[in-house]
Every structure is written in C-alpha cells, then in structure tokens.
PDB file of N, CA and C in Angstrom:
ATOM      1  N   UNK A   1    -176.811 -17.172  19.366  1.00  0.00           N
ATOM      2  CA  UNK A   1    -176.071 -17.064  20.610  1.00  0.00           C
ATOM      3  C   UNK A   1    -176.984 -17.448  21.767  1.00  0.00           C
ATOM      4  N   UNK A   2    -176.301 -17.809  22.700  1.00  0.00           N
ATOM      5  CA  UNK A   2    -176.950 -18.260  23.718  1.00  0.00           C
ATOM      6  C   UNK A   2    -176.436 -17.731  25.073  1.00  0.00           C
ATOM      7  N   UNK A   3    -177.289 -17.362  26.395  1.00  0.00           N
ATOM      8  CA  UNK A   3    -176.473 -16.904  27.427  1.00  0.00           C
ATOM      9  C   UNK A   3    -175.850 -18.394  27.955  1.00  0.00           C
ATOM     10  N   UNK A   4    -175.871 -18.076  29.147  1.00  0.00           N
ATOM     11  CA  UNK A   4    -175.168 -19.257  29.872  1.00  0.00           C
ATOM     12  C   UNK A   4    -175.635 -19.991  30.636  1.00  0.00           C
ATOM     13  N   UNK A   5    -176.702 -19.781  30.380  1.00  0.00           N
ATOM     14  CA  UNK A   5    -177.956 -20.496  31.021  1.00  0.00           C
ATOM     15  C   UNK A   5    -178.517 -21.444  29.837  1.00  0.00           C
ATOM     16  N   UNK A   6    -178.275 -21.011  28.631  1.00  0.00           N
ATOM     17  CA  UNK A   6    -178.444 -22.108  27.369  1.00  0.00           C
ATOM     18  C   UNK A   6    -179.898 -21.501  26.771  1.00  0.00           C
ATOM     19  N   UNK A   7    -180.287 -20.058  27.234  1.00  0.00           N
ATOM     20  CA  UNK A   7    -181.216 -19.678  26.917  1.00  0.00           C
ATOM     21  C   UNK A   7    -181.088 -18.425  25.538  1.00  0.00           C
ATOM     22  N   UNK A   8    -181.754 -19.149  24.528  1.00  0.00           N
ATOM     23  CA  UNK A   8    -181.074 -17.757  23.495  1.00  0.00           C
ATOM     24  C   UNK A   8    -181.574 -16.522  24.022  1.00  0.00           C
ATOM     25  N   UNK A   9    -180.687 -15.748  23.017  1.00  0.00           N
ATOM     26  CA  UNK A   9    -180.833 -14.353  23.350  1.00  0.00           C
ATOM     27  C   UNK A   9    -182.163 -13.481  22.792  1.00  0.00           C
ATOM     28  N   UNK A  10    -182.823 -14.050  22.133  1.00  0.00           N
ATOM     29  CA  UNK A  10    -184.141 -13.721  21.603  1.00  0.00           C
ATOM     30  C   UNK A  10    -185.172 -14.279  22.774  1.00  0.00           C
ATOM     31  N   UNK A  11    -185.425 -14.942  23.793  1.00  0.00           N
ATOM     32  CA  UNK A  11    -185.864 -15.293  24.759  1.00  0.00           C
ATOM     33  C   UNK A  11    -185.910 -15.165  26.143  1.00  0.00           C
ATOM     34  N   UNK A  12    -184.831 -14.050  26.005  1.00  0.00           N
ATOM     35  CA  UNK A  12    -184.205 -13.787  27.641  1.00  0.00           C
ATOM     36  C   UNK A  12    -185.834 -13.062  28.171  1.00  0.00           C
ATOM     37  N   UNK A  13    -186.253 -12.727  29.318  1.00  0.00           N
ATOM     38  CA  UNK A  13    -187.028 -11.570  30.114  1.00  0.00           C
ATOM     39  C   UNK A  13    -186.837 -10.175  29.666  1.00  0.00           C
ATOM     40  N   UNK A  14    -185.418 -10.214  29.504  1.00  0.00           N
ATOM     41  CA  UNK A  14    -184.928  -8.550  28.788  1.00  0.00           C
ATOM     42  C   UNK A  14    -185.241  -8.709  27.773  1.00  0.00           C
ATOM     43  N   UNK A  15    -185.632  -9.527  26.744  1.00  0.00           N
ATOM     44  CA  UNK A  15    -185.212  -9.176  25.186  1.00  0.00           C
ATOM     45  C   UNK A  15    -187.220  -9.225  25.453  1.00  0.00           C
ATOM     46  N   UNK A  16    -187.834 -10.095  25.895  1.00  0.00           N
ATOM     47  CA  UNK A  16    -189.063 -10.315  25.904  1.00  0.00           C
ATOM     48  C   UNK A  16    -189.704  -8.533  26.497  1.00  0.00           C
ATOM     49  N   UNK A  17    -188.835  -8.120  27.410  1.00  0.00           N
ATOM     50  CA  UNK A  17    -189.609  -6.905  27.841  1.00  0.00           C
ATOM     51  C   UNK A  17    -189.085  -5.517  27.161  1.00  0.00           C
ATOM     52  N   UNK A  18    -188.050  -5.899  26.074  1.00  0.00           N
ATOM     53  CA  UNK A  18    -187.924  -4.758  25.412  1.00  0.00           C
ATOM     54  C   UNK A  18    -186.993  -4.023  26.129  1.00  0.00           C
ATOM     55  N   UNK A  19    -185.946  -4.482  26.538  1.00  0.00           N
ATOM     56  CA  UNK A  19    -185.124  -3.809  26.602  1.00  0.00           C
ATOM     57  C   UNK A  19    -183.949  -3.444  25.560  1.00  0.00           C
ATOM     58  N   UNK A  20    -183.435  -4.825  24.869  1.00  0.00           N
ATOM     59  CA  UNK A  20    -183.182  -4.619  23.847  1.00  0.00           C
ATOM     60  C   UNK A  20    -183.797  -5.584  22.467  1.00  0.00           C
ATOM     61  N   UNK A  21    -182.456  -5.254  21.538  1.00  0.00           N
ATOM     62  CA  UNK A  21    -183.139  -5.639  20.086  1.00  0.00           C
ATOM     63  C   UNK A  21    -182.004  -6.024  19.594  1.00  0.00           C
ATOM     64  N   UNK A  22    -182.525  -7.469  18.608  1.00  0.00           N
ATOM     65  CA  UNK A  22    -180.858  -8.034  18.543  1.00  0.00           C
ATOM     66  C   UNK A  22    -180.812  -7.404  16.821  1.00  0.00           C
ATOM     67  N   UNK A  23    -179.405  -6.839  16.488  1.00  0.00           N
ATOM     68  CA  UNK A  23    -179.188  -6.248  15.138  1.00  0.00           C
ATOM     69  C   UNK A  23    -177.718  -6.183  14.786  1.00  0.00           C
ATOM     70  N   UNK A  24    -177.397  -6.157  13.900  1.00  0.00           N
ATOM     71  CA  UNK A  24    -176.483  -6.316  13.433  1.00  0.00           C
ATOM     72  C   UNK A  24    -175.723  -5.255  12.588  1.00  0.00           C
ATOM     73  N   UNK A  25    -174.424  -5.453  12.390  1.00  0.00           N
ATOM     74  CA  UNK A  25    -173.719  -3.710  11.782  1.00  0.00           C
ATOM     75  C   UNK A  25    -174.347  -3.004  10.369  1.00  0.00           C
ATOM     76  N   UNK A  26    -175.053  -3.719   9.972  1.00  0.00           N
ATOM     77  CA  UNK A  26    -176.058  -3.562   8.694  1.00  0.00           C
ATOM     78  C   UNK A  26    -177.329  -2.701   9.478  1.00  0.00           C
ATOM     79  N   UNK A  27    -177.496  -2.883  10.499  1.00  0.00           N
ATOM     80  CA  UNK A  27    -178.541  -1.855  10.942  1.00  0.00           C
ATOM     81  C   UNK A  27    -177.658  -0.810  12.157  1.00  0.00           C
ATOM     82  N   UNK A  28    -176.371  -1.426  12.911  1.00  0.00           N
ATOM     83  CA  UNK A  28    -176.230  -0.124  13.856  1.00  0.00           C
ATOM     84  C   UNK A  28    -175.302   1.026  13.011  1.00  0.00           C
ATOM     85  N   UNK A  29    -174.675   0.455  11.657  1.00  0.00           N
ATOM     86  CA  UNK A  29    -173.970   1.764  11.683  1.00  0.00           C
ATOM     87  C   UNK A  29    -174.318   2.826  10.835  1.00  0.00           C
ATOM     88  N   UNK A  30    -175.789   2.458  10.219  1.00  0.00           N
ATOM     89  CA  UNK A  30    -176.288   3.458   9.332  1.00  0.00           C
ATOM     90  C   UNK A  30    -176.644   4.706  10.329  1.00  0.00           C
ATOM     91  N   UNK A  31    -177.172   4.067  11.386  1.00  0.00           N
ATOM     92  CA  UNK A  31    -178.070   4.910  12.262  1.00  0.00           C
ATOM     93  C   UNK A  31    -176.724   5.698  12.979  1.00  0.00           C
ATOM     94  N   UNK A  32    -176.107   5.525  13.299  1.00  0.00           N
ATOM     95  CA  UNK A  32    -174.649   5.981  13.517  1.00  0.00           C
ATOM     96  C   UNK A  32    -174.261   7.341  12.777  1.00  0.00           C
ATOM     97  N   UNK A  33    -174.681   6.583  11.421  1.00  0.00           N
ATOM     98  CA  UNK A  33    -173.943   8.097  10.125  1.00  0.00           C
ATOM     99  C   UNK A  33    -175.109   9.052  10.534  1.00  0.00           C
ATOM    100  N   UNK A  34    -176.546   8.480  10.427  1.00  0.00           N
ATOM    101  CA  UNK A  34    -177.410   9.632  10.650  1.00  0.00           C
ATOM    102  C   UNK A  34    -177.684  10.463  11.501  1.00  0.00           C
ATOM    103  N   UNK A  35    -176.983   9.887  12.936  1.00  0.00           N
ATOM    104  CA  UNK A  35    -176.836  10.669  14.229  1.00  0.00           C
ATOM    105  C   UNK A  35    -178.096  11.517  14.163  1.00  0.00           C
ATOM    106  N   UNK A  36    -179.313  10.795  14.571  1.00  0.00           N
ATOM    107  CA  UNK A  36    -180.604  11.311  14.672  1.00  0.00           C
ATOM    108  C   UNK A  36    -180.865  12.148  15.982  1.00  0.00           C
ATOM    109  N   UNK A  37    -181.662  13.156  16.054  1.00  0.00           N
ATOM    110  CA  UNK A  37    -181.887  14.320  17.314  1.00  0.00           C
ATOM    111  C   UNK A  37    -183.102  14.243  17.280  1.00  0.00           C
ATOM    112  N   UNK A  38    -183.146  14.487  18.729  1.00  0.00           N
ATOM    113  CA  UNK A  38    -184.271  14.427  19.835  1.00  0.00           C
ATOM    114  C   UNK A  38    -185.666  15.286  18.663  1.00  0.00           C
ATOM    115  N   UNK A  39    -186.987  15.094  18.744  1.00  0.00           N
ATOM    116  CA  UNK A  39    -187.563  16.036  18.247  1.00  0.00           C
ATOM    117  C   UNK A  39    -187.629  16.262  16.058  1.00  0.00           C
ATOM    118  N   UNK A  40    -186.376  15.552  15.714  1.00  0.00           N
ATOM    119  CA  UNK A  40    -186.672  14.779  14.283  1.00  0.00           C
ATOM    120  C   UNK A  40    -187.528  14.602  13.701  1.00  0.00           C
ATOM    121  N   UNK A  41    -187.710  14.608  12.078  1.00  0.00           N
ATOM    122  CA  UNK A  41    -188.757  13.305  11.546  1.00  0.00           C
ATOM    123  C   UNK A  41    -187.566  12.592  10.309  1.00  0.00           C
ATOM    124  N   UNK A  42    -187.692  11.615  10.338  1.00  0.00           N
ATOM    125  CA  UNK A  42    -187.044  10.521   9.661  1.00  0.00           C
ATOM    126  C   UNK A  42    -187.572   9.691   9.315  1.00  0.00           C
ATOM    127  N   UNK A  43    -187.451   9.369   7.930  1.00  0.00           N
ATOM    128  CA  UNK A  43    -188.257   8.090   7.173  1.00  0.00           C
ATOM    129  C   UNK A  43    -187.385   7.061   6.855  1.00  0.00           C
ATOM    130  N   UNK A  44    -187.830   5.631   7.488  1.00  0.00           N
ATOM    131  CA  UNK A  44    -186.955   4.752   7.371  1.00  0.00           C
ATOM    132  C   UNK A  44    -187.722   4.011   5.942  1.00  0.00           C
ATOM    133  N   UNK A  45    -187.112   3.983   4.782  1.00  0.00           N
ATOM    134  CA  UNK A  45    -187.922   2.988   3.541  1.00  0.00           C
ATOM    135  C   UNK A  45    -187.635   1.400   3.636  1.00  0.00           C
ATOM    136  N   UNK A  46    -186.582   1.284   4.416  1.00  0.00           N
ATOM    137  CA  UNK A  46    -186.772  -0.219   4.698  1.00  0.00           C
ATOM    138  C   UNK A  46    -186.612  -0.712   5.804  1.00  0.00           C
ATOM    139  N   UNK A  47    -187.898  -0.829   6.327  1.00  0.00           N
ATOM    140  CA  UNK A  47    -187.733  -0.515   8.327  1.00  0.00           C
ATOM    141  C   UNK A  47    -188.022  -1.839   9.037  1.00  0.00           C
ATOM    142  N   UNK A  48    -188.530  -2.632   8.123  1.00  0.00           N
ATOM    143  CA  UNK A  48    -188.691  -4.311   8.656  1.00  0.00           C
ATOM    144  C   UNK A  48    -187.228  -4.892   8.591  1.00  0.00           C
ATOM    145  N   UNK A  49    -187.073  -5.944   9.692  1.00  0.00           N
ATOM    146  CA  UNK A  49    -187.477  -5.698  10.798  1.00  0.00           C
ATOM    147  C   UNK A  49    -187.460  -4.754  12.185  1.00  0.00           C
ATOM    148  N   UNK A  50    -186.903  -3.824  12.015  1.00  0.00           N
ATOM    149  CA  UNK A  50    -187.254  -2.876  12.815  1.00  0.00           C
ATOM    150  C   UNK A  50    -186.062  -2.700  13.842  1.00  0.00           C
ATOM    151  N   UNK A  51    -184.735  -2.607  13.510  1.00  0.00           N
ATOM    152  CA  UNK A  51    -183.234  -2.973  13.864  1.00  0.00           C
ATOM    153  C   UNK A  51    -182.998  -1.229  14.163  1.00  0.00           C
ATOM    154  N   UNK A  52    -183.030  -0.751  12.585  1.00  0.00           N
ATOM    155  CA  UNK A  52    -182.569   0.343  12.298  1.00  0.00           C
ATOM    156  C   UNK A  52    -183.571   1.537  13.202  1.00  0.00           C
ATOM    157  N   UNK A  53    -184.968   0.992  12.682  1.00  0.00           N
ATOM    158  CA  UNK A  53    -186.068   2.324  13.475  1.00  0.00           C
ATOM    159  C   UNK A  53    -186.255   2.231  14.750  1.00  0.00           C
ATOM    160  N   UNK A  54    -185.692   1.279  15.388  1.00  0.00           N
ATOM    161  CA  UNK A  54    -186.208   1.040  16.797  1.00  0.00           C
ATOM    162  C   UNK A  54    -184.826   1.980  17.674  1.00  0.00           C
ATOM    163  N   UNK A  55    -183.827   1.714  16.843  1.00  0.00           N
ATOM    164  CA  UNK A  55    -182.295   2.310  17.374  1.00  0.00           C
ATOM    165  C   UNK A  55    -182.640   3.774  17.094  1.00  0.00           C
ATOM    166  N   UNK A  56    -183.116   4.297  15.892  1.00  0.00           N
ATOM    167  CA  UNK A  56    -183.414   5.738  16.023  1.00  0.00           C
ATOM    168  C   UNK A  56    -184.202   6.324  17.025  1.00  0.00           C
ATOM    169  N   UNK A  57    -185.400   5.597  17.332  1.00  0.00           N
ATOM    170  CA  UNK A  57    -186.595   5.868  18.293  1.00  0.00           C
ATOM    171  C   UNK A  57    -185.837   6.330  19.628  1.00  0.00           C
ATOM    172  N   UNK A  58    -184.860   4.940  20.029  1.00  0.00           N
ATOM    173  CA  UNK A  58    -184.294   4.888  21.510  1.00  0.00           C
ATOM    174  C   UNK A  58    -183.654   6.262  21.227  1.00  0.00           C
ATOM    175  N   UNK A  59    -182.496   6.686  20.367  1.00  0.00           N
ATOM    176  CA  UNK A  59    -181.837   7.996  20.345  1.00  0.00           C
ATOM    177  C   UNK A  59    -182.879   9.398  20.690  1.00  0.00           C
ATOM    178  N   UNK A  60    -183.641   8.646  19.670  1.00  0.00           N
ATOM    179  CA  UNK A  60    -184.807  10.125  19.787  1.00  0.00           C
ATOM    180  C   UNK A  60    -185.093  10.486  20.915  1.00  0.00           C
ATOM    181  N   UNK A  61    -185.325   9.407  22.144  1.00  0.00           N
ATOM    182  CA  UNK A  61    -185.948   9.089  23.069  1.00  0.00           C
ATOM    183  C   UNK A  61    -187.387   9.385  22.658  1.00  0.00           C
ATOM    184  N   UNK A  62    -188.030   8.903  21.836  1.00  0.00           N
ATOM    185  CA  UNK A  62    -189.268   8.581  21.717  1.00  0.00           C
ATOM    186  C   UNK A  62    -189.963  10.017  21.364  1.00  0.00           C
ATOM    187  N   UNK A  63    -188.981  10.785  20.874  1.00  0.00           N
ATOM    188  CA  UNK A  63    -189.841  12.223  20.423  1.00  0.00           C
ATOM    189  C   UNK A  63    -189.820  12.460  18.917  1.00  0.00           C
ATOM    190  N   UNK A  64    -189.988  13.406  18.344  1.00  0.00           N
ATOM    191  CA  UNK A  64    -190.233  13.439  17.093  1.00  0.00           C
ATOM    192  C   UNK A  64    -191.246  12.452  16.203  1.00  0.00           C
ATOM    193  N   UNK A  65    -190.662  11.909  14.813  1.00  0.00           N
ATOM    194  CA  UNK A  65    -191.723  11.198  14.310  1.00  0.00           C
ATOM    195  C   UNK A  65    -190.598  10.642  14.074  1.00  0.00           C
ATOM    196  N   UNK A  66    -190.689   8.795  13.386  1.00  0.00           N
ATOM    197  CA  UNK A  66    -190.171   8.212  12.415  1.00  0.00           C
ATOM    198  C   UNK A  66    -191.314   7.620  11.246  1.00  0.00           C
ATOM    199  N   UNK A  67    -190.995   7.834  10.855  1.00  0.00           N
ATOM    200  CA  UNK A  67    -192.124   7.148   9.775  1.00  0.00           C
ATOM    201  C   UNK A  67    -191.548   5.880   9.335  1.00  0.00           C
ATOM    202  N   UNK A  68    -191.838   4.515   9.469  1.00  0.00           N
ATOM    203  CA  UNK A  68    -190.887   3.189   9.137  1.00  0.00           C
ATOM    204  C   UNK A  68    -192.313   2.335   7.852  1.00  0.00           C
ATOM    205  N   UNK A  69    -191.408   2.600   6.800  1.00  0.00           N
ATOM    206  CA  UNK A  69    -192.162   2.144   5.943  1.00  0.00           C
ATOM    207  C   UNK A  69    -190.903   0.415   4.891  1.00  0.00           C
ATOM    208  N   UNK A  70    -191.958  -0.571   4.783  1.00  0.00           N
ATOM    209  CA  UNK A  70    -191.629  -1.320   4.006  1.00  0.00           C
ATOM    210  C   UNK A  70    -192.262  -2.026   3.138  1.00  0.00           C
ATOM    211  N   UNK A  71    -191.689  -2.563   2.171  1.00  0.00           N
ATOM    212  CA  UNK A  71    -193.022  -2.831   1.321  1.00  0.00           C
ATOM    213  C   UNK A  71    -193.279  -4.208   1.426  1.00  0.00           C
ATOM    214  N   UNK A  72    -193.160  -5.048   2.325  1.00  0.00           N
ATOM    215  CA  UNK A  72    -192.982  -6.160   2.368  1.00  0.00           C
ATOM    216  C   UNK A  72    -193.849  -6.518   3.215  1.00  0.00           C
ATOM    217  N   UNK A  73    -195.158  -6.273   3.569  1.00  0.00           N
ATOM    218  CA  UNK A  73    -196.764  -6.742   4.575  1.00  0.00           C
ATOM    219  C   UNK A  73    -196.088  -8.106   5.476  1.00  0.00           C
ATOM    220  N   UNK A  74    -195.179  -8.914   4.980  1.00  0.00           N
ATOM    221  CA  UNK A  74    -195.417  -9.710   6.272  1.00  0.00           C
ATOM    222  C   UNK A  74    -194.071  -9.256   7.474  1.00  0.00           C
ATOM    223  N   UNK A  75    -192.855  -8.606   6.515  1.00  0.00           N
ATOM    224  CA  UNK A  75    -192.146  -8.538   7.403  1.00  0.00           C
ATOM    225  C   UNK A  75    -192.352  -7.306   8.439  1.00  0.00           C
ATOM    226  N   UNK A  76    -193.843  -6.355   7.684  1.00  0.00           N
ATOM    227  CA  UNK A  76    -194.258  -5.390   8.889  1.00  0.00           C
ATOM    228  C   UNK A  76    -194.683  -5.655  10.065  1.00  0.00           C
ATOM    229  N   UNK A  77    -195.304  -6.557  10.402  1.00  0.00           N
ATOM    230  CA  UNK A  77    -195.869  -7.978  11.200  1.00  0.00           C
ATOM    231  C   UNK A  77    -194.593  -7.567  12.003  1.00  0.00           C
ATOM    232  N   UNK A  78    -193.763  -7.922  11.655  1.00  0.00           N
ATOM    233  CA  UNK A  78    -192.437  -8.293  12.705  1.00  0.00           C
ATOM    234  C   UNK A  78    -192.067  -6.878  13.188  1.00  0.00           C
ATOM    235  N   UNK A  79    -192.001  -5.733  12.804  1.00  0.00           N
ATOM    236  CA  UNK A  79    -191.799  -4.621  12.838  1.00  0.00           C
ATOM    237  C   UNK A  79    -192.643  -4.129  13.669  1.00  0.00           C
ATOM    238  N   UNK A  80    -193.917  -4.216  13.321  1.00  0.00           N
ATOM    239  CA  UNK A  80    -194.990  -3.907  14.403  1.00  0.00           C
ATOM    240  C   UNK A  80    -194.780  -4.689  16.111  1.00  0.00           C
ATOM    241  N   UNK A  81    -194.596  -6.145  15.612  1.00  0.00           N
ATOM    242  CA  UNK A  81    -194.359  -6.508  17.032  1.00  0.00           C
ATOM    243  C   UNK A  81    -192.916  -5.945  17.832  1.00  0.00           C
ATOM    244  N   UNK A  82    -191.788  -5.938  17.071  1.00  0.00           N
ATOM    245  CA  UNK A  82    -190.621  -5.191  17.799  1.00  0.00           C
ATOM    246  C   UNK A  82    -191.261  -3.603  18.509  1.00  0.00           C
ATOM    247  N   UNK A  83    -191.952  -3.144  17.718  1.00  0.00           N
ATOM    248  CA  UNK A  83    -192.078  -1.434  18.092  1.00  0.00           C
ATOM    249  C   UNK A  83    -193.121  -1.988  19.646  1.00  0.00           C
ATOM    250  N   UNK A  84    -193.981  -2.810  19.549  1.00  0.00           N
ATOM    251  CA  UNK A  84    -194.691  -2.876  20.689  1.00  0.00           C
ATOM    252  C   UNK A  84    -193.993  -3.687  21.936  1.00  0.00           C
ATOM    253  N   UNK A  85    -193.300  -4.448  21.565  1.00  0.00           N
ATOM    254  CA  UNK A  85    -192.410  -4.618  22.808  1.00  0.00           C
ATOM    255  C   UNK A  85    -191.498  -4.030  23.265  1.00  0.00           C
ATOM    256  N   UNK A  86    -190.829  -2.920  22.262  1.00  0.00           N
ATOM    257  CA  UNK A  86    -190.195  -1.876  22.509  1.00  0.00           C
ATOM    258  C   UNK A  86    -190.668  -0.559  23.476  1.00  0.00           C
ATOM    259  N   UNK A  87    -191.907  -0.671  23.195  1.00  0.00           N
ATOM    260  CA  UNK A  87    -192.579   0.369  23.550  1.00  0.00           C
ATOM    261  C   UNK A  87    -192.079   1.942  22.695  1.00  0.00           C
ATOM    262  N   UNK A  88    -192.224   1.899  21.438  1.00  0.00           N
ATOM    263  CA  UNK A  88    -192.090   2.960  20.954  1.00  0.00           C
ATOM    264  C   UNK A  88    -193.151   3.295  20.421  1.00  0.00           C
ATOM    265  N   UNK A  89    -193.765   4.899  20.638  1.00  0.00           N
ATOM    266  CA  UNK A  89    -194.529   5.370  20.385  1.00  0.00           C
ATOM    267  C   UNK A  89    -194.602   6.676  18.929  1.00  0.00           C
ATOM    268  N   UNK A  90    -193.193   7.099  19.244  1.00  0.00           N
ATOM    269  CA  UNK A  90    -193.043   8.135  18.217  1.00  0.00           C
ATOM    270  C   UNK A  90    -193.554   8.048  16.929  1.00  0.00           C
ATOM    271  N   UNK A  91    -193.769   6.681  16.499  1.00  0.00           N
ATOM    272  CA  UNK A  91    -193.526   6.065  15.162  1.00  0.00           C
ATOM    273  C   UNK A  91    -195.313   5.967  14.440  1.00  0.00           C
ATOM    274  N   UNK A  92    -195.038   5.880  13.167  1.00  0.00           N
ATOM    275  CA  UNK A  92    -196.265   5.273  11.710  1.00  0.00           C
ATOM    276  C   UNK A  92    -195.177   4.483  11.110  1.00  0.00           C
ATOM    277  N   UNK A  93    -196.195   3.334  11.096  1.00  0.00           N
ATOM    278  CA  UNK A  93    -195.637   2.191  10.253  1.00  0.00           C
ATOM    279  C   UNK A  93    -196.446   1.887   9.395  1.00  0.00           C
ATOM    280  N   UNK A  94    -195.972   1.663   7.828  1.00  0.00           N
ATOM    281  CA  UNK A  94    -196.692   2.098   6.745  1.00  0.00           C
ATOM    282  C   UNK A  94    -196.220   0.480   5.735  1.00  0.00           C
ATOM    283  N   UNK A  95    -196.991   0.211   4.657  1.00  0.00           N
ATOM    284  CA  UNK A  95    -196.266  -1.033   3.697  1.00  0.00           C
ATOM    285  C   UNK A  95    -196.497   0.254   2.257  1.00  0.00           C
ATOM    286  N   UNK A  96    -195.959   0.479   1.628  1.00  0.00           N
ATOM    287  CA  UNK A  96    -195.662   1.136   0.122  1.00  0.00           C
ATOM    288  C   UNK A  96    -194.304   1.003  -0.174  1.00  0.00           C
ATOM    289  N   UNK A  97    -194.719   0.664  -1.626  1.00  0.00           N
ATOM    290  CA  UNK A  97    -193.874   0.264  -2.794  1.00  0.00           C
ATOM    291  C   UNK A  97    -192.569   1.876  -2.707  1.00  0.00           C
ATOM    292  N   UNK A  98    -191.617   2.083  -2.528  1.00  0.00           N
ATOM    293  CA  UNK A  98    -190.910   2.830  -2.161  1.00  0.00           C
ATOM    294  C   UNK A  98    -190.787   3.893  -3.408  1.00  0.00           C
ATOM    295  N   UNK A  99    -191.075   3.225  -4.224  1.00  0.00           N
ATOM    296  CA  UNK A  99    -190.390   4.099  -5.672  1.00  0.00           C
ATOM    297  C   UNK A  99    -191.571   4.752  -6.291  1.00  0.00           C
ATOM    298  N   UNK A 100    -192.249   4.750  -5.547  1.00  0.00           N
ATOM    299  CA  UNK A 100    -193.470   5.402  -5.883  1.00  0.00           C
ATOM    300  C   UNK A 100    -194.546   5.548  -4.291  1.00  0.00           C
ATOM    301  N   UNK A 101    -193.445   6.331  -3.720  1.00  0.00           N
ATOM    302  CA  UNK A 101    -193.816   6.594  -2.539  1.00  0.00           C
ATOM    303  C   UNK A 101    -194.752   7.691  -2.110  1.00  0.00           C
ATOM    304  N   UNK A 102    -196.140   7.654  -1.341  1.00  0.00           N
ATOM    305  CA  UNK A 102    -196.832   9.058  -1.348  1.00  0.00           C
ATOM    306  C   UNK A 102    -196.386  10.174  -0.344  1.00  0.00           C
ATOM    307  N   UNK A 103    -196.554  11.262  -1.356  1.00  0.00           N
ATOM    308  CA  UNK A 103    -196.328  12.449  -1.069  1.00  0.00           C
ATOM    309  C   UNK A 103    -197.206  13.138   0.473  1.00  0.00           C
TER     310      UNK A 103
END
C-alpha cells in the first residue's frame, strides 16, 4: 500500500518513528483473544517479526515483561529492530528451539 503521496507505508516518518507497525489479522486477533493487562508476563514463542509482541507491549503500556522468543536468528534481527523503533522496553528477546524450551 501506498499513501497518496506514492510513499509506502513502511517508509512514512510515522512508521520510521514508531508509531506504528504494519500487521495483519494473523497477528491482531490473537492478541485480541489474549486481552493482555498492564503489569503481565507473556511469552510470545513465535515473536518474529514482532506484529504480535509489539501490539501486546503497546496494551501493556510498556509494563510487565514479554518474553518474545523465536527460533529463527535472522528473523530476530527484524524483531529486534521493530522493538527499537518502537521503543519498547518491557521486553527479552530470545532465539530457542520452542519444543525444548528452557525452564
């Protein structure tokens, strides 16, 4: 998508300063069912790219913990950079194999 200026939406000033995050109903309506609270901890196991944990964070307003783990090292890369332009702090971002996840 593009605004109307012909500038995508991954490029705008807003999307660059973190205001938002572009995602799709595969990431807003899980976070929806989980109706996450202020002060939480929540483990996201598949948190790249960072759709789902970044939408919990904003709910949280940046309190509690999320723990956003994936096992996939490059798509954490991307995850890491969303959380820092996001400016979310609440969070550990982790790469482990899920099914043998540490205790």
């Amino acid at each position: 998508m593009r605004t109307p200026g012909n500038v995508t939406l991954g490029a705008t000033p807003e999307y660059l300063a973190g205001h938002y995050i572009l995602q799709g109903a595969s990431s807003f309506l899980p976070v929806m069912a989980l109706s996450p609270k202020e002060g939480e901890k929540i483990l996201d196991m598949c948190a790249a790219p960072g759709g789902k944990s970044t939408h919990i964070a904003a709910i949280m307003r940046n309190t509690g913990m999320v723990v956003c783990n994936d096992i996939n090292r490059d798509r954490v890369k991307a995850l890491v950079g969303n959380f820092h332009r996001m400016g979310i702090t609440n969070s550990v971002i982790i790469s482990h194999d899920g099914r043998v996840f540490p205790k």
